[in-house]
C-alpha atoms as a PDB file:
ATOM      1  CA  UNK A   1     -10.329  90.908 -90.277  1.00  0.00           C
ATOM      2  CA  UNK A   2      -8.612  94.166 -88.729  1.00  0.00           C
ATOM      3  CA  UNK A   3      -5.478  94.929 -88.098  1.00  0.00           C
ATOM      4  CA  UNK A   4      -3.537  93.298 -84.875  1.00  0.00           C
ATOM      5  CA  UNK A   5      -2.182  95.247 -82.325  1.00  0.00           C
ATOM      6  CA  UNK A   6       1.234  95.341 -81.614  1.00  0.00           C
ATOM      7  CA  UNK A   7       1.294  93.678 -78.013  1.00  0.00           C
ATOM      8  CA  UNK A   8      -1.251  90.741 -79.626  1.00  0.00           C
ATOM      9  CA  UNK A   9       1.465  90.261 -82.556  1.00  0.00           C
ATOM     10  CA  UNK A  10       4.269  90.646 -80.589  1.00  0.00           C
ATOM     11  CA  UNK A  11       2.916  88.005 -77.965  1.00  0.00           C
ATOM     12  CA  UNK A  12       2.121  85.295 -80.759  1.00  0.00           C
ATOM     13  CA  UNK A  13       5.659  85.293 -81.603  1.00  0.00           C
ATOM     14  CA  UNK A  14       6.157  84.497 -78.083  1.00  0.00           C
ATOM     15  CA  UNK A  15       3.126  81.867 -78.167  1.00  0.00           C
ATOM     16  CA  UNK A  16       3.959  80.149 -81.401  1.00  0.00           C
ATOM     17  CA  UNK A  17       6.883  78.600 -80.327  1.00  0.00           C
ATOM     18  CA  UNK A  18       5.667  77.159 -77.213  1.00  0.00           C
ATOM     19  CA  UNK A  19       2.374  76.186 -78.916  1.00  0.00           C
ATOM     20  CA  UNK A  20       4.198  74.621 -81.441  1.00  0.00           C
ATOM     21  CA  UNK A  21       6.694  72.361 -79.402  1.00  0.00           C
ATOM     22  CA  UNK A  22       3.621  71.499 -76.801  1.00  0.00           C
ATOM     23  CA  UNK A  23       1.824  70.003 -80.457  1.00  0.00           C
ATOM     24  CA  UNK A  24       5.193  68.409 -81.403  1.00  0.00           C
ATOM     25  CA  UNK A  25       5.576  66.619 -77.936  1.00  0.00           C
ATOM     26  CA  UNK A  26       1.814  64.982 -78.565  1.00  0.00           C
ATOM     27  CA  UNK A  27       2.572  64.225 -81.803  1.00  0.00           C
ATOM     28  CA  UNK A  28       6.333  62.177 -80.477  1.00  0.00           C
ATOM     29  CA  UNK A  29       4.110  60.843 -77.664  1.00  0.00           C
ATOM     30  CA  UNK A  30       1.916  59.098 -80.685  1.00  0.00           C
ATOM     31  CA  UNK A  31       5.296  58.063 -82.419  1.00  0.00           C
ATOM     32  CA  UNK A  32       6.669  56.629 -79.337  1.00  0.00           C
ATOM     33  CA  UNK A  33       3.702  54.881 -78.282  1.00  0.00           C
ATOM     34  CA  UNK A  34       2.807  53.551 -82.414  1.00  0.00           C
ATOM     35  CA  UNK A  35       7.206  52.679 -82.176  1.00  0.00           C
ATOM     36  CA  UNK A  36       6.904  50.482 -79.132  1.00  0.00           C
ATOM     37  CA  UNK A  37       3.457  48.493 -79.628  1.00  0.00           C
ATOM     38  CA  UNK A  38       5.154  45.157 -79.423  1.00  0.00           C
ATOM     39  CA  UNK A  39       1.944  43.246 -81.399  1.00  0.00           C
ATOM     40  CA  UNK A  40       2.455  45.381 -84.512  1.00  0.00           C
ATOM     41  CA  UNK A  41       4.844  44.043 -86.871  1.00  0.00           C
ATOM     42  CA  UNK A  42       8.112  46.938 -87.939  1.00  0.00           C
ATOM     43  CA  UNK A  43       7.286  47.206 -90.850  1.00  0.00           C
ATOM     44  CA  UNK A  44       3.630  48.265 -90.044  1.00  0.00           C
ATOM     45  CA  UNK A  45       5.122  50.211 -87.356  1.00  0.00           C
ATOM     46  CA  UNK A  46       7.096  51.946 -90.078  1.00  0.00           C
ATOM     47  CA  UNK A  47       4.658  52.518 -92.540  1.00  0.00           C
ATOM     48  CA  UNK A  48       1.935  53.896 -89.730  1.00  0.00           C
ATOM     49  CA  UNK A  49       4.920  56.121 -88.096  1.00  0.00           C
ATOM     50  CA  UNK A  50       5.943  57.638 -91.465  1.00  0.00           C
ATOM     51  CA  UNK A  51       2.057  58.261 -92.146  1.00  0.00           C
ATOM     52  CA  UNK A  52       1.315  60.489 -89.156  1.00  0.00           C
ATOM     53  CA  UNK A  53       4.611  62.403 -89.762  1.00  0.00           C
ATOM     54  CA  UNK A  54       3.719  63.282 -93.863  1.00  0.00           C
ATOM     55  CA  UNK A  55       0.186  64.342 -92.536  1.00  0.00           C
ATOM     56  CA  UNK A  56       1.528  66.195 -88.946  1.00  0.00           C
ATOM     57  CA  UNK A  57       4.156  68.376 -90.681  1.00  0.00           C
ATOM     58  CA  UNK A  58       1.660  69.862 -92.467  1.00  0.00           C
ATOM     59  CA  UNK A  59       0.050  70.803 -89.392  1.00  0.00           C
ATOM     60  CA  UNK A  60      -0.596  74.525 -88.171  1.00  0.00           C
ATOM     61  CA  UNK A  61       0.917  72.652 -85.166  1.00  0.00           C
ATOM     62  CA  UNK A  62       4.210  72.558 -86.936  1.00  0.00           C
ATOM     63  CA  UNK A  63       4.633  74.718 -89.301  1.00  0.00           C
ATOM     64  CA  UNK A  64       3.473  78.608 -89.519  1.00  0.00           C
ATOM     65  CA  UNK A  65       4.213  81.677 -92.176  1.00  0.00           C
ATOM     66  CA  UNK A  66       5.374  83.805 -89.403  1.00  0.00           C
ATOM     67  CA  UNK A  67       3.524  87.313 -91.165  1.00  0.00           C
ATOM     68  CA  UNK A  68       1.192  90.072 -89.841  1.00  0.00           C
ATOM     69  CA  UNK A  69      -1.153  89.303 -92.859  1.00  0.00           C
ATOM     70  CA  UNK A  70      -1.594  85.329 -92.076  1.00  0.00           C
ATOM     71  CA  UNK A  71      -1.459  86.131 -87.688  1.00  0.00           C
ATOM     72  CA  UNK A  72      -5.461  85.804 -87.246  1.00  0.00           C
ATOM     73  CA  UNK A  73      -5.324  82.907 -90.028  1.00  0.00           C
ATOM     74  CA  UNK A  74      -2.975  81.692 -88.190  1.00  0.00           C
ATOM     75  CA  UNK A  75      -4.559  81.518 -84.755  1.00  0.00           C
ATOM     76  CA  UNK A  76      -7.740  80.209 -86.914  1.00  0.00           C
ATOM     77  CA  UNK A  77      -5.939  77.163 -88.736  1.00  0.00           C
ATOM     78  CA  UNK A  78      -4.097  76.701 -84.590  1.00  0.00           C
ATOM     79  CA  UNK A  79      -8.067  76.061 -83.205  1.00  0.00           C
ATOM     80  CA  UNK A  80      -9.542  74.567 -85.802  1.00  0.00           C
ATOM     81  CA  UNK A  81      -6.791  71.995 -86.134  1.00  0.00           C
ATOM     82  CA  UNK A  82      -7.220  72.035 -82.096  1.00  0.00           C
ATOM     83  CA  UNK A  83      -3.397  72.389 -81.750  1.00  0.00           C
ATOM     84  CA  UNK A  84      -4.685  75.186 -79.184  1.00  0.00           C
ATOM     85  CA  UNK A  85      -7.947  76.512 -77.533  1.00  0.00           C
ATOM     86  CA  UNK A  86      -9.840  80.089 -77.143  1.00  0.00           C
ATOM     87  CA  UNK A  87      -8.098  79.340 -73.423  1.00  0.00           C
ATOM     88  CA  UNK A  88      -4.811  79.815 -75.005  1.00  0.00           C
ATOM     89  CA  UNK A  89      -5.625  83.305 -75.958  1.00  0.00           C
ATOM     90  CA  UNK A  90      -6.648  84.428 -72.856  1.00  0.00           C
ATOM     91  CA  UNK A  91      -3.232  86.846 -73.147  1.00  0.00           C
ATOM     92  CA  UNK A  92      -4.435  88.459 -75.868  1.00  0.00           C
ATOM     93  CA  UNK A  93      -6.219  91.596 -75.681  1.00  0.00           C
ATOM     94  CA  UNK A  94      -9.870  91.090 -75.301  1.00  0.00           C
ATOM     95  CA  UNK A  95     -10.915  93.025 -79.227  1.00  0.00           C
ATOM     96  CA  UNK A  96      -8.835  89.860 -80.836  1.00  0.00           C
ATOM     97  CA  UNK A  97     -10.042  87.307 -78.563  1.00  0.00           C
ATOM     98  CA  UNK A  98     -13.936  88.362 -79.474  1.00  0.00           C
ATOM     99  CA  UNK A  99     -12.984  88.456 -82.922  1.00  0.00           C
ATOM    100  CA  UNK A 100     -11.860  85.316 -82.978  1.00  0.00           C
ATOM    101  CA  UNK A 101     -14.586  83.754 -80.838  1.00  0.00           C
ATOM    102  CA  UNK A 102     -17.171  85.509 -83.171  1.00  0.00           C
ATOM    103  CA  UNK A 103     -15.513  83.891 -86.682  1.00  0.00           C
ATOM    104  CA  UNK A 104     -14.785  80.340 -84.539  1.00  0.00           C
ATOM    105  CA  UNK A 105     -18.610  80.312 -84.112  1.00  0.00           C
ATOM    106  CA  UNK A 106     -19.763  82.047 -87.364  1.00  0.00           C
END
């Protein structure tokens, strides 16, 4: 993988965040929905709740090493764990969307 340009690295900053708390709100939607199914018992409402929250923080969705070396691995582990889509690049210049298209397919 090549270098980023400035404007593409100095836009993801920019993106991160807002990709970030967009994957966040799904993810609360699921809690709150899991939280307030009346026909589960609490404690299996616990148990489920604390599941998806030890496997979500994980999540490229969540959490990010904000570096120039991980920024395409980065936008990678964001597809492939479909917190985002090639649509959500479509401020990037056009070299790192190809690039990224061409390894998403490879």
């Amino acid at each position: 993988m090549t270098n980023c340009k400035e404007s593409d690295w100095k836009l993801f900053r920019v993106k991160i965040v807002e990709w970030q708390e967009r994957y966040m709100d799904k993810v609360n939607k699921k809690l709150i929905k899991l939280l307030s199914d009346e026909k589960l018992p609490p404690s299996e409402k616990f148990w489920k709740a604390e599941k998806l929250i030890f496997r979500e923080k994980k999540s490229a969705g969540v959490i990010v090493e904000i570096s120039r070396s991980m920024f395409k691995i980065n936008l990678l582990k964001l597809l492939n764990e479909k917190v985002i889509t090639l649509e959500d690049l479509s401020d990037f210049s056009p070299e790192l969307q190809e690039e990224i298209k061409k390894i998403k397919e490879a």
